[in-house]
C-alpha atoms as a PDB file:
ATOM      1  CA  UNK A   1      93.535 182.442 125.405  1.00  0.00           C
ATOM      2  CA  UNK A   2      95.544 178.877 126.236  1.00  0.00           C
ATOM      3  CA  UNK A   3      96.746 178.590 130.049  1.00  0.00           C
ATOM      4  CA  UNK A   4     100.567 179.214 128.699  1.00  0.00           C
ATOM      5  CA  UNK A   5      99.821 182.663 127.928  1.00  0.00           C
ATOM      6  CA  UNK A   6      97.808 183.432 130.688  1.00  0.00           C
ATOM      7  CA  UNK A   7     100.230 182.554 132.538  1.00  0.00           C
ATOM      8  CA  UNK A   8     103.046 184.639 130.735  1.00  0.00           C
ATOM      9  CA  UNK A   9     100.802 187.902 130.835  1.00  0.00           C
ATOM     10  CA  UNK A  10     100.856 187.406 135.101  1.00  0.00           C
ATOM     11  CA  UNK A  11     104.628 186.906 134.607  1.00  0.00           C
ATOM     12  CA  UNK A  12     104.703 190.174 132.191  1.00  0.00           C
ATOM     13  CA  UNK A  13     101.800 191.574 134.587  1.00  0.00           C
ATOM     14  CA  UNK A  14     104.462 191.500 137.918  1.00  0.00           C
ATOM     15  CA  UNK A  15     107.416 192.689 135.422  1.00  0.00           C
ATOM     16  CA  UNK A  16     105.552 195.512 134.215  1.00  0.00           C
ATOM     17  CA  UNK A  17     104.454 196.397 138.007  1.00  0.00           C
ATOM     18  CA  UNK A  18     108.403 196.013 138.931  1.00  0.00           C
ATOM     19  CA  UNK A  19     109.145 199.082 136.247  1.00  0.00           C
ATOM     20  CA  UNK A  20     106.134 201.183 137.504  1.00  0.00           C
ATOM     21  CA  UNK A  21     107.017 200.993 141.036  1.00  0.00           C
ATOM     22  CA  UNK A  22     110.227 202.264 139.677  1.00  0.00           C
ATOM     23  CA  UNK A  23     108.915 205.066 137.556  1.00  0.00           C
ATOM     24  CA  UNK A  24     107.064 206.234 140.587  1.00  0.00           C
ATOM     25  CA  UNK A  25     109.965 206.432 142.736  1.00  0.00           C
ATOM     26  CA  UNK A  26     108.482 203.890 144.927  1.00  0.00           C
ATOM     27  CA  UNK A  27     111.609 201.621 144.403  1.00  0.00           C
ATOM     28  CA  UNK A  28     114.945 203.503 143.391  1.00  0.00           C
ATOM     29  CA  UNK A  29     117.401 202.146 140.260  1.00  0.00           C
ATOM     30  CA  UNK A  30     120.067 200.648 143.365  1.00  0.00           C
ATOM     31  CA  UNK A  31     116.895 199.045 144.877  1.00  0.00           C
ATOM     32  CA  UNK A  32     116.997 196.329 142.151  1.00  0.00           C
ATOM     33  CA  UNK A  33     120.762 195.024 142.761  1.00  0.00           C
ATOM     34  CA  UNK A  34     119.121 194.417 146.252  1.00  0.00           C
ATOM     35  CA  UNK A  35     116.364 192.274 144.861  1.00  0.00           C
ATOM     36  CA  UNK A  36     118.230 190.541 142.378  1.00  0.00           C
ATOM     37  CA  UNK A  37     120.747 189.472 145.215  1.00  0.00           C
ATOM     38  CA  UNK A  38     118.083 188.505 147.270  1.00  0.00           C
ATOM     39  CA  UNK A  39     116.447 186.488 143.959  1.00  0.00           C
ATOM     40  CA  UNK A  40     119.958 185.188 143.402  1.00  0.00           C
ATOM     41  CA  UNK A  41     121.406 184.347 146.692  1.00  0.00           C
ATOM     42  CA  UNK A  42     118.473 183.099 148.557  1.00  0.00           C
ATOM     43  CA  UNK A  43     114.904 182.685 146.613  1.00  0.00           C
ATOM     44  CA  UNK A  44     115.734 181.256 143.742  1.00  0.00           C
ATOM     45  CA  UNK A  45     118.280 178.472 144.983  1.00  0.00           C
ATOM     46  CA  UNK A  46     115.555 177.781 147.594  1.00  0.00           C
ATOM     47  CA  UNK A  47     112.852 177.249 144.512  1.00  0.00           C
ATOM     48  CA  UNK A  48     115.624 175.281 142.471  1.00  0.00           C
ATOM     49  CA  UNK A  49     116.200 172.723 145.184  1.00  0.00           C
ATOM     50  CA  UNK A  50     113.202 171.785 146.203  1.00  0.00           C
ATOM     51  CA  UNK A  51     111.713 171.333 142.463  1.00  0.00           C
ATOM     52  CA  UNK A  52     115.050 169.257 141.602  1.00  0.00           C
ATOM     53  CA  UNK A  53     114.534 167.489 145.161  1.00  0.00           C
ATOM     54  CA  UNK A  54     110.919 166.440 144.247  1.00  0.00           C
ATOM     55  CA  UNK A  55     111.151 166.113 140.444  1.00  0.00           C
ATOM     56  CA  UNK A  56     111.988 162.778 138.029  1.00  0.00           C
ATOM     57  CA  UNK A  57     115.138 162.824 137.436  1.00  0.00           C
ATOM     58  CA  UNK A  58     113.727 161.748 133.716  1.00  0.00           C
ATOM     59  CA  UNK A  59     112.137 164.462 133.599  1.00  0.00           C
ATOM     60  CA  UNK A  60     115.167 166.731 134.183  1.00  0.00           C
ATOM     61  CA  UNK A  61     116.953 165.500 131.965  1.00  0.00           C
ATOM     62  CA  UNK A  62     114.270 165.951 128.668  1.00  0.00           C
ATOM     63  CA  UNK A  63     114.675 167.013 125.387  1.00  0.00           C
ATOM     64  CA  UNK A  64     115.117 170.546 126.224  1.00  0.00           C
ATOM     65  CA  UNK A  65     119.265 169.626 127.398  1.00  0.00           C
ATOM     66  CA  UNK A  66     119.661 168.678 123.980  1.00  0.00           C
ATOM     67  CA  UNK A  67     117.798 171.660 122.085  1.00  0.00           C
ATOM     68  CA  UNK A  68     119.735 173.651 124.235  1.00  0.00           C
ATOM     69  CA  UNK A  69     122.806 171.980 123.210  1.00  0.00           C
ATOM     70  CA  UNK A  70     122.489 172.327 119.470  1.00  0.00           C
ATOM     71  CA  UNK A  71     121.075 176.052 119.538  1.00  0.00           C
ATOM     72  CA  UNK A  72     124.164 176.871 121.529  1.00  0.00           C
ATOM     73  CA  UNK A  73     126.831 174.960 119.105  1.00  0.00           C
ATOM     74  CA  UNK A  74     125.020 177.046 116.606  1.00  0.00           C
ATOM     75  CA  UNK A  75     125.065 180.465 117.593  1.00  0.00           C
ATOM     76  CA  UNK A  76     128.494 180.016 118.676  1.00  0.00           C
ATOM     77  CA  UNK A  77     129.788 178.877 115.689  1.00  0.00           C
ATOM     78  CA  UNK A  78     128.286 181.528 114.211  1.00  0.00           C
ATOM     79  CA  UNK A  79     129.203 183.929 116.357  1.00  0.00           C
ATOM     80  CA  UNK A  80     132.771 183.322 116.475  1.00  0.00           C
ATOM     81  CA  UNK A  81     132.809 183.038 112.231  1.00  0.00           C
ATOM     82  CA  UNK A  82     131.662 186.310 111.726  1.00  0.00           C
ATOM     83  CA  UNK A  83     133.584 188.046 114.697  1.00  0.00           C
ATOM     84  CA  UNK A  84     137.022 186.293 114.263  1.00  0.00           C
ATOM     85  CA  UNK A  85     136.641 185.888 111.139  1.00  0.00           C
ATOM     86  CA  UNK A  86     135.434 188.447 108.937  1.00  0.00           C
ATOM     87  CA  UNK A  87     135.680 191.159 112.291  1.00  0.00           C
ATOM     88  CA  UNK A  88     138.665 189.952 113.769  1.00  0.00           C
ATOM     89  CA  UNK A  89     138.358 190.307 117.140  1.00  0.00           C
ATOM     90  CA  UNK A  90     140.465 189.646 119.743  1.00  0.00           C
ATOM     91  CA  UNK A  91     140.198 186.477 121.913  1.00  0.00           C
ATOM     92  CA  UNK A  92     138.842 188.100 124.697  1.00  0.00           C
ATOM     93  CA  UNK A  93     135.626 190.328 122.348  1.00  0.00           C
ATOM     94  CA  UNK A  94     134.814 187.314 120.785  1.00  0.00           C
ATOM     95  CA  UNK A  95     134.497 185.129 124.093  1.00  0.00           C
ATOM     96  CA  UNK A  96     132.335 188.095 125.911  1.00  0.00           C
ATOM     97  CA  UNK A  97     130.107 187.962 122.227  1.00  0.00           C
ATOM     98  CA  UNK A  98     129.821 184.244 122.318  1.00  0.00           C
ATOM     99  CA  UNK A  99     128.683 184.098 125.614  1.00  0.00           C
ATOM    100  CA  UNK A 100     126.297 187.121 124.784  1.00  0.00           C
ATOM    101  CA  UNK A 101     124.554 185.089 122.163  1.00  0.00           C
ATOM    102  CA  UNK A 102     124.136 182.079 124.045  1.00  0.00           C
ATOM    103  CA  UNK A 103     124.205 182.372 127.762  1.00  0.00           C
ATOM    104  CA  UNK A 104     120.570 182.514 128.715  1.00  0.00           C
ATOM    105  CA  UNK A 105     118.844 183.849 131.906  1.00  0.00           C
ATOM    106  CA  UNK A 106     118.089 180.378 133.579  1.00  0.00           C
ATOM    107  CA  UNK A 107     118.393 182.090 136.836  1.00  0.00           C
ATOM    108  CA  UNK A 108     115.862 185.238 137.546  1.00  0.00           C
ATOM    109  CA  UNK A 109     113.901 185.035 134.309  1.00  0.00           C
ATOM    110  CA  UNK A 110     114.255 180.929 133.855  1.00  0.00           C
ATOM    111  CA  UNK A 111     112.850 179.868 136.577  1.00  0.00           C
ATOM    112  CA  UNK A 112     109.984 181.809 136.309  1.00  0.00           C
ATOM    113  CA  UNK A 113     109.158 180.554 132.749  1.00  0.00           C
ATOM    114  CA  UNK A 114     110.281 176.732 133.802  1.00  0.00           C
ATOM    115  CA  UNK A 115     107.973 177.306 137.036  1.00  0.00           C
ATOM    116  CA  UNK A 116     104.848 179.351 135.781  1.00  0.00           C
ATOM    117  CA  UNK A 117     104.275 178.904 132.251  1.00  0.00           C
ATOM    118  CA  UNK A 118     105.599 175.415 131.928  1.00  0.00           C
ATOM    119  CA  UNK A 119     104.825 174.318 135.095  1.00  0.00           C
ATOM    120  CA  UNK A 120     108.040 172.252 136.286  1.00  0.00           C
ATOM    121  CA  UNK A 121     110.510 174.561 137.394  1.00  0.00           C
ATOM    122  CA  UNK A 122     112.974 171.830 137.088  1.00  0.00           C
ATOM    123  CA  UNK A 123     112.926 172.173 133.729  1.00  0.00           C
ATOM    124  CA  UNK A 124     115.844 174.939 133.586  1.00  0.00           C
ATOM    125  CA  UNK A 125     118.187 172.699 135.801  1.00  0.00           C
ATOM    126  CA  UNK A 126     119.913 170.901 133.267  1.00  0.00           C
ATOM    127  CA  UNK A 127     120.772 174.414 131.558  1.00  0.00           C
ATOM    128  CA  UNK A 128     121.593 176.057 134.752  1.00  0.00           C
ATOM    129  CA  UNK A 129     124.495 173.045 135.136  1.00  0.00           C
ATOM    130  CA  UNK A 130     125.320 173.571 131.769  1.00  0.00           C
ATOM    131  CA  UNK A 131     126.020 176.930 132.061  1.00  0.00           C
ATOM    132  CA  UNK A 132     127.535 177.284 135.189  1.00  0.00           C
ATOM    133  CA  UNK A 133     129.749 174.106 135.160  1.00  0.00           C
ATOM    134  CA  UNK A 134     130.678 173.727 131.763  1.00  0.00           C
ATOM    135  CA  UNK A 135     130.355 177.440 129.557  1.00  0.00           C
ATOM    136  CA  UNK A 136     131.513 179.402 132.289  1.00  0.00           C
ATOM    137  CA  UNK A 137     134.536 177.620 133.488  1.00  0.00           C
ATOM    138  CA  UNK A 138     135.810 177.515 129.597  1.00  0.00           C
ATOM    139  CA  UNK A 139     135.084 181.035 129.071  1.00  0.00           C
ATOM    140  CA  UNK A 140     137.219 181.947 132.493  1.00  0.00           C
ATOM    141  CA  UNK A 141     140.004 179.645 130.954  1.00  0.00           C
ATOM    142  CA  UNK A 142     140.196 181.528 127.979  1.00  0.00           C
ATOM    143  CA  UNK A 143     139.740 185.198 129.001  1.00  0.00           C
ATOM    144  CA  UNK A 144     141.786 184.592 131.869  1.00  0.00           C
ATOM    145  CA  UNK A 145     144.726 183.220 129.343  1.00  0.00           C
ATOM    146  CA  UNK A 146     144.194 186.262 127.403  1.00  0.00           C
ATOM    147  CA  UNK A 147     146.349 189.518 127.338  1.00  0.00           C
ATOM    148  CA  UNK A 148     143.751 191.828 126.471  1.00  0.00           C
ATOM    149  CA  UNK A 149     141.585 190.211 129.529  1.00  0.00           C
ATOM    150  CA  UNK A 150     142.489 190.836 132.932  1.00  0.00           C
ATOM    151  CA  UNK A 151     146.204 190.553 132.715  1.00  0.00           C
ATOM    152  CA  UNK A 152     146.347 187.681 135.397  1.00  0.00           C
ATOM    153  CA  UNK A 153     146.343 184.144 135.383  1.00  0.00           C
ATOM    154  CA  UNK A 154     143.844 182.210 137.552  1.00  0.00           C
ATOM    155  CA  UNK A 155     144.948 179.115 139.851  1.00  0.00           C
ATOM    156  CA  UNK A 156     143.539 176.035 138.349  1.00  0.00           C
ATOM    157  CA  UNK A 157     141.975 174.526 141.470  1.00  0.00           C
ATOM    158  CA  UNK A 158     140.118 178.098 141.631  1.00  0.00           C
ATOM    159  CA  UNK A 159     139.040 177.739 138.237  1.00  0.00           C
ATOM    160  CA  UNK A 160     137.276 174.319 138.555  1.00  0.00           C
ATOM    161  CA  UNK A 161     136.009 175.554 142.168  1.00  0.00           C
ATOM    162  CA  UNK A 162     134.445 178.723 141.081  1.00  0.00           C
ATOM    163  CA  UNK A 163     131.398 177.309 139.945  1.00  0.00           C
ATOM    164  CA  UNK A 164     130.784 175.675 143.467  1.00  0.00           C
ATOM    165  CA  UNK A 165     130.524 178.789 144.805  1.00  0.00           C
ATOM    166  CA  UNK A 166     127.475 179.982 142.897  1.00  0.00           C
ATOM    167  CA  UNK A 167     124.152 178.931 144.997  1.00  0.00           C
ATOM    168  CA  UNK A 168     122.014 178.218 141.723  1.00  0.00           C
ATOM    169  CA  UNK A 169     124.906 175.741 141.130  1.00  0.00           C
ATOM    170  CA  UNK A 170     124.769 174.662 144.709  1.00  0.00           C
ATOM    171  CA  UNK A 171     121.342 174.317 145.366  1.00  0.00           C
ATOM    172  CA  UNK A 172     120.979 171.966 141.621  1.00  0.00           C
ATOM    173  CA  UNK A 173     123.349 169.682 142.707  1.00  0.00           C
ATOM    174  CA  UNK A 174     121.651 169.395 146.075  1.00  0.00           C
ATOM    175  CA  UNK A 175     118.600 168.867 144.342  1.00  0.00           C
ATOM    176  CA  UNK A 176     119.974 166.561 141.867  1.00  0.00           C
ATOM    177  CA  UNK A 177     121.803 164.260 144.843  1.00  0.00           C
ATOM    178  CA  UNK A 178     118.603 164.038 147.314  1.00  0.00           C
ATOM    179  CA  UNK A 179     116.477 162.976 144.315  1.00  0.00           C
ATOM    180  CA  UNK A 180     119.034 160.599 143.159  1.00  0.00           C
ATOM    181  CA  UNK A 181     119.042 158.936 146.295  1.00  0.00           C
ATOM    182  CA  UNK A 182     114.945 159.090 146.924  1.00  0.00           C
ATOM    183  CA  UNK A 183     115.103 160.931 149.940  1.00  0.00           C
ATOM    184  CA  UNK A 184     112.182 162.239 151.268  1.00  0.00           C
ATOM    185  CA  UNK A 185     113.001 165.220 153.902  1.00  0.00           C
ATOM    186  CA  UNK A 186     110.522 165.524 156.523  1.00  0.00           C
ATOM    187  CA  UNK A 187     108.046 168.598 156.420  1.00  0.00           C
ATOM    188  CA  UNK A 188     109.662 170.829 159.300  1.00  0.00           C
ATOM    189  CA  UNK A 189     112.415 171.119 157.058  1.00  0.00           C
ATOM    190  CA  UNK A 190     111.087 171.321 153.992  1.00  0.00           C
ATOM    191  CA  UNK A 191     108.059 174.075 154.718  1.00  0.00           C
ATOM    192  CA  UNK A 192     110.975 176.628 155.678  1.00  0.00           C
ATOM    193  CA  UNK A 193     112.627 176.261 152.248  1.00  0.00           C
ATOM    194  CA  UNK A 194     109.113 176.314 150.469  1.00  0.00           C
ATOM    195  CA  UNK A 195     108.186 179.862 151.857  1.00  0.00           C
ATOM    196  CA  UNK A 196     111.355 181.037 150.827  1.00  0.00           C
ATOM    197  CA  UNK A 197     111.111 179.711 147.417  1.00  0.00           C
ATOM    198  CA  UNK A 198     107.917 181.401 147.230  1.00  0.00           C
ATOM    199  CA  UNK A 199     108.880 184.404 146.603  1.00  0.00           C
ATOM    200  CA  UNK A 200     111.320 183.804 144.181  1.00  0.00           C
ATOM    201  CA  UNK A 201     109.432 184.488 141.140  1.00  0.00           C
ATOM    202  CA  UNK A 202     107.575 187.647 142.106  1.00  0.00           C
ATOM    203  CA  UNK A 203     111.214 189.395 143.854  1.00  0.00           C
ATOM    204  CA  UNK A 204     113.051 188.447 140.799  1.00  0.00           C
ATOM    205  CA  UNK A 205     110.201 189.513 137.948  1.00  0.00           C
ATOM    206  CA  UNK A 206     109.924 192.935 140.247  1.00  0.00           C
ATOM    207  CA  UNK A 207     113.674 193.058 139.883  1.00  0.00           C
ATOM    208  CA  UNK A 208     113.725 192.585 136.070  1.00  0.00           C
ATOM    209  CA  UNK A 209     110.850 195.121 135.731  1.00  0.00           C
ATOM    210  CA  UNK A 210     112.562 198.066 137.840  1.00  0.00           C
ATOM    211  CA  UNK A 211     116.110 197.199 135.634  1.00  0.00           C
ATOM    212  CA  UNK A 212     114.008 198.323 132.129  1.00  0.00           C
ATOM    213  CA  UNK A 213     113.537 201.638 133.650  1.00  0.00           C
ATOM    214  CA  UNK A 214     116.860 202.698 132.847  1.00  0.00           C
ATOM    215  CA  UNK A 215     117.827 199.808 130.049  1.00  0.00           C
ATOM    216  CA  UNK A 216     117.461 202.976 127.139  1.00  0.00           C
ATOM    217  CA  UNK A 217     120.077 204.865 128.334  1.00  0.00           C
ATOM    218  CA  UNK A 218     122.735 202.098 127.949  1.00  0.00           C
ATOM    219  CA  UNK A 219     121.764 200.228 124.724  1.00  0.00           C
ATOM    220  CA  UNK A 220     124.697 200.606 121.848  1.00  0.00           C
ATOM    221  CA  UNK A 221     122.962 199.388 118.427  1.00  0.00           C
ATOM    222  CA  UNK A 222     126.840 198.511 117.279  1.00  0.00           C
ATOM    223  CA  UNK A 223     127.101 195.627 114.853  1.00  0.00           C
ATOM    224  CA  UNK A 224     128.635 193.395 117.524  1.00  0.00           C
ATOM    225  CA  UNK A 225     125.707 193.587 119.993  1.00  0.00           C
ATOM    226  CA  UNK A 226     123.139 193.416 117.448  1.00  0.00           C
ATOM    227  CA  UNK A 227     125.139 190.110 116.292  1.00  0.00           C
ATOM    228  CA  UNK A 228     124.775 188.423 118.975  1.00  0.00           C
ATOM    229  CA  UNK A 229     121.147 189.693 119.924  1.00  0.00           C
ATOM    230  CA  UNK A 230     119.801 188.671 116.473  1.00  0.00           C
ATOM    231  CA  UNK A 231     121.409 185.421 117.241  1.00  0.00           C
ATOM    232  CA  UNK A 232     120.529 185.299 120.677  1.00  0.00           C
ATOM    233  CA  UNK A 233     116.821 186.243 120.390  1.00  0.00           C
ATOM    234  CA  UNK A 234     115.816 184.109 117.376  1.00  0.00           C
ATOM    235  CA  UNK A 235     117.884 181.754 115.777  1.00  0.00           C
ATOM    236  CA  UNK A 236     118.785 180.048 119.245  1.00  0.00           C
ATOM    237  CA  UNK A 237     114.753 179.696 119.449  1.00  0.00           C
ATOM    238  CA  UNK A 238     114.770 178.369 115.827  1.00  0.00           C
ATOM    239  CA  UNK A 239     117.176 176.080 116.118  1.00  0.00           C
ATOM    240  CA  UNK A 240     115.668 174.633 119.245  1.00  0.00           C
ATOM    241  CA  UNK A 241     112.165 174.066 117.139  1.00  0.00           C
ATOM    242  CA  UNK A 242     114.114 172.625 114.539  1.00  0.00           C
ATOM    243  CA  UNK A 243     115.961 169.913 116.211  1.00  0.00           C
ATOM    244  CA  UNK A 244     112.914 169.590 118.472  1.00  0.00           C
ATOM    245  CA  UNK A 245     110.372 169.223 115.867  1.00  0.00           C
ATOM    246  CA  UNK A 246     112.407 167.747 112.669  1.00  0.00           C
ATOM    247  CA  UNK A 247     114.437 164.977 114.708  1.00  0.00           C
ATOM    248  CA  UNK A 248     113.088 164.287 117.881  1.00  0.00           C
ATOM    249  CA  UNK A 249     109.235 164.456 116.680  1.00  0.00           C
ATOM    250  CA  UNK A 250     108.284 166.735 119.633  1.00  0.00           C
ATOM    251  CA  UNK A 251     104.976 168.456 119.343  1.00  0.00           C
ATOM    252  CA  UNK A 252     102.911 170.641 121.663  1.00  0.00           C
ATOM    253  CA  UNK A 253     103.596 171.043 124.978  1.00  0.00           C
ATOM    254  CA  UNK A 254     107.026 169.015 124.313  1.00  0.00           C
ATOM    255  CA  UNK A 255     107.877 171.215 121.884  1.00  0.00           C
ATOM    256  CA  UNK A 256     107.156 174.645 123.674  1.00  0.00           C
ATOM    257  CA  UNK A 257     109.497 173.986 126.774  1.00  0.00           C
ATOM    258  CA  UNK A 258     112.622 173.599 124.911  1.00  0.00           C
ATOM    259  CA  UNK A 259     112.007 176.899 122.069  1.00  0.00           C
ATOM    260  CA  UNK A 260     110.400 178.605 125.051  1.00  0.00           C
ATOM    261  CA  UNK A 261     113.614 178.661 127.492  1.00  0.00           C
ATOM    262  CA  UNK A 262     116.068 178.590 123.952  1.00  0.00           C
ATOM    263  CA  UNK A 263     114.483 181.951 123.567  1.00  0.00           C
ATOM    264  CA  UNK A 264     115.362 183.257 127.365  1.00  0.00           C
ATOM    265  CA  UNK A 265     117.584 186.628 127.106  1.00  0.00           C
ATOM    266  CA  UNK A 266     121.316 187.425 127.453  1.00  0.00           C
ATOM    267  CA  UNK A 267     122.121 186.514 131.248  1.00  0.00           C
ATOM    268  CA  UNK A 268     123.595 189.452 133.367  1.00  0.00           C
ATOM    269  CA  UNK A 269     126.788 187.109 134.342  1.00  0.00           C
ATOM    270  CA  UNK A 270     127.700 188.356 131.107  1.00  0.00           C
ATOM    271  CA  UNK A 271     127.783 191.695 132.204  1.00  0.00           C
ATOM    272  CA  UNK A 272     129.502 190.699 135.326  1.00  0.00           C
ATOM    273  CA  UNK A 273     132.148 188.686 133.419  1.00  0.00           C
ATOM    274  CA  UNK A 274     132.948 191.578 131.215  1.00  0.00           C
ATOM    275  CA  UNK A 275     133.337 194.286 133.828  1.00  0.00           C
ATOM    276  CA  UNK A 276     136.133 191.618 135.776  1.00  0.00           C
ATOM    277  CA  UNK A 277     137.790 190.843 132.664  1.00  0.00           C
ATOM    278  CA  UNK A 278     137.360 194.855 131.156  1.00  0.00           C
ATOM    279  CA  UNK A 279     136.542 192.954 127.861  1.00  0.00           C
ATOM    280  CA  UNK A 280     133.636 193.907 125.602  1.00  0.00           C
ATOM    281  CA  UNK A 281     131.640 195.572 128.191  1.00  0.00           C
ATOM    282  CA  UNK A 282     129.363 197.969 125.850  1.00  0.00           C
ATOM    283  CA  UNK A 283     128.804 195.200 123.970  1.00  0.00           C
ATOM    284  CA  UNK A 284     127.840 192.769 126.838  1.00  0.00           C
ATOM    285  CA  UNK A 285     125.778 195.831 128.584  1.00  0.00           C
ATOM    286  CA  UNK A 286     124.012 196.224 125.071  1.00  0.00           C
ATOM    287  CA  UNK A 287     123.200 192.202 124.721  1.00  0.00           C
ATOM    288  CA  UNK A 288     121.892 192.045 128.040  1.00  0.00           C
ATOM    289  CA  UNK A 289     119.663 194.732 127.583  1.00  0.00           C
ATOM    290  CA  UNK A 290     118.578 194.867 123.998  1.00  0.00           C
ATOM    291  CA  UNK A 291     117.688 190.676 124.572  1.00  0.00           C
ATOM    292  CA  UNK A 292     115.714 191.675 127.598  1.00  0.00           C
ATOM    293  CA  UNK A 293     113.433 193.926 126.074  1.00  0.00           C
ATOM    294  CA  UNK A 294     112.977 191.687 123.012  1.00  0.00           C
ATOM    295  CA  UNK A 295     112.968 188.179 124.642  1.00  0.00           C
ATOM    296  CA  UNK A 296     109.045 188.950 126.111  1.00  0.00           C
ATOM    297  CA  UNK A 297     107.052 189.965 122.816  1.00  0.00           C
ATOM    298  CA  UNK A 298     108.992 187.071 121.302  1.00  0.00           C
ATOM    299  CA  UNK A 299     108.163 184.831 124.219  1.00  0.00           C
ATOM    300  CA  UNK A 300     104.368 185.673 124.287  1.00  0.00           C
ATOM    301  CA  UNK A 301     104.239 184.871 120.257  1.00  0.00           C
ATOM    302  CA  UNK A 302     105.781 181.959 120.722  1.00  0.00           C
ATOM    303  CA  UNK A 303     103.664 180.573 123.824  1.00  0.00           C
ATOM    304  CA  UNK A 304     100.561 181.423 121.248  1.00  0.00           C
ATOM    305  CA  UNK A 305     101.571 179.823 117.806  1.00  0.00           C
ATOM    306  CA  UNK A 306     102.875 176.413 120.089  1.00  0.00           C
ATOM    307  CA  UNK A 307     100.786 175.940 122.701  1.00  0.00           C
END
């Protein structure tokens, strides 16, 4: 067995210990909103700035921006062909099922993968950024303009602010200006944020193990969700291996990091996004769910046929 899956089946090892805690009543279902905040707000920006503090700014910005890039153009433009076009959704559906094809977990299942499997959890910056200063911003511009959204228009200089406000966003940007700059913090500083960070993987894998406990009782298999899962959970993969290995020559290791964190699963923001703009919510609930349980078997196979 290579080191990239042994290292998956600890990540799928403290998942699956995450949904038996759950089963046993040891944690309860509301338990996990408390350690994904506690993943969100405070681990995981902790573990994101001080890889992107310490990391080559080179290596940040690898091969797997660009895979990303071209699986998301894509999905999405196959998304939004089949959905507006054959389907005919509204503006608003089709945005929520867009960003339910594409938007990946970088957060609480990214940085895992980036951290443990790849080893260099600054490997999911660059798609955090993406995400959260480019995809999400557009996506509140459009459902926000949109009648069969929330029914209010947004202030501009809160649109371009909101992503500020997010501490994965905060914390990359940190990251990204003290290594641009090659500071080096001293140790009493820097031994605080490490312990934190520490325990970013194992509260956030716990987390995404106790949320499976209940993920059968919300899946809808409705054309739209399996859409964008189908899309989500293997041709973003595919086209990150093709563009990986067919035109930039990538090859082991390379190659993995950039199919590996294509394949990631729907990101809950979609959920979130959804429920704010009452748009496509059984269909985001469904993508988010459905992606979950698929993304790990597909993960694992992966890590094996490219490592």
């Amino acid at each position: 067995m290579s080191a990239v899956v042994a290292a998956f089946v600890a990540l799928v090892s403290v998942a699956v210990l995450g949904y038996l805690v759950g089963l046993a009543g040891v944690l309860r279902a509301e338990d996990e909103l408390v350690l994904s905040r506690l993943a969100f707000y405070v681990a995981t920006p902790a573990l994101l700035f001080t890889t992107v503090a310490r990391a080559d700014l080179h290596a940040i910005f690898s091969p797997v921006l660009l895979t990303n890039l071209a699986g998301l153009f894509v999905v999405q433009v196959l998304y939004l062909g089949v959905a507006v076009l054959i389907w005919r959704r509204n503006r608003a559906q089709a945005t929520i099922g867009v960003l339910a094809a594409s938007y990946v977990n970088a957060g609480n299942l990214g940085v895992p993968v980036a951290a443990y499997v790849l080893g260099d959890g600054a490997l999911v910056a660059p798609i955090v950024l993406f995400q959260l200063l480019v995809m999400a911003p557009v996506a509140f511009a459009v459902l926000d303009g949109d009648r069969h959204g929330a029914g209010r228009r947004v202030p501009v200089r809160v649109l371009l602010t909101r992503p500020l406000r997010n501490p994965l966003t905060v914390a990359s940007l940190l990251g990204l200006l003290v290594a641009a700059a090659g500071i080096s913090l001293p140790s009493l500083l820097m031994r605080p944020i490490d312990l934190v960070a520490a325990a970013a993987v194992p509260v956030a894998l716990v987390a995404y193990g106790l949320s499976l406990g209940g993920a059968k009782d919300s899946i809808s298999l409705d054309r739209d969700a399996v859409l964008a899962v189908l899309l989500k959970t293997l041709v973003q993969p595919l086209v990150a291996y093709s563009v990986g290995r067919w035109l930039l020559d990538l090859e082991g290791p390379a190659l993995l990091a950039p199919v590996l964190l294509a394949a990631l699963p729907t990101a809950q923001n979609v959920y979130v996004y959804a429920v704010q703009y009452r748009a496509a919510r059984r269909l985001a609930r469904s993508a988010v769910l459905l992606s979950t349980l698929l993304s790990i078997p597909v993960m694992i196979a992966l890590s094996g046929l490219l490592a």
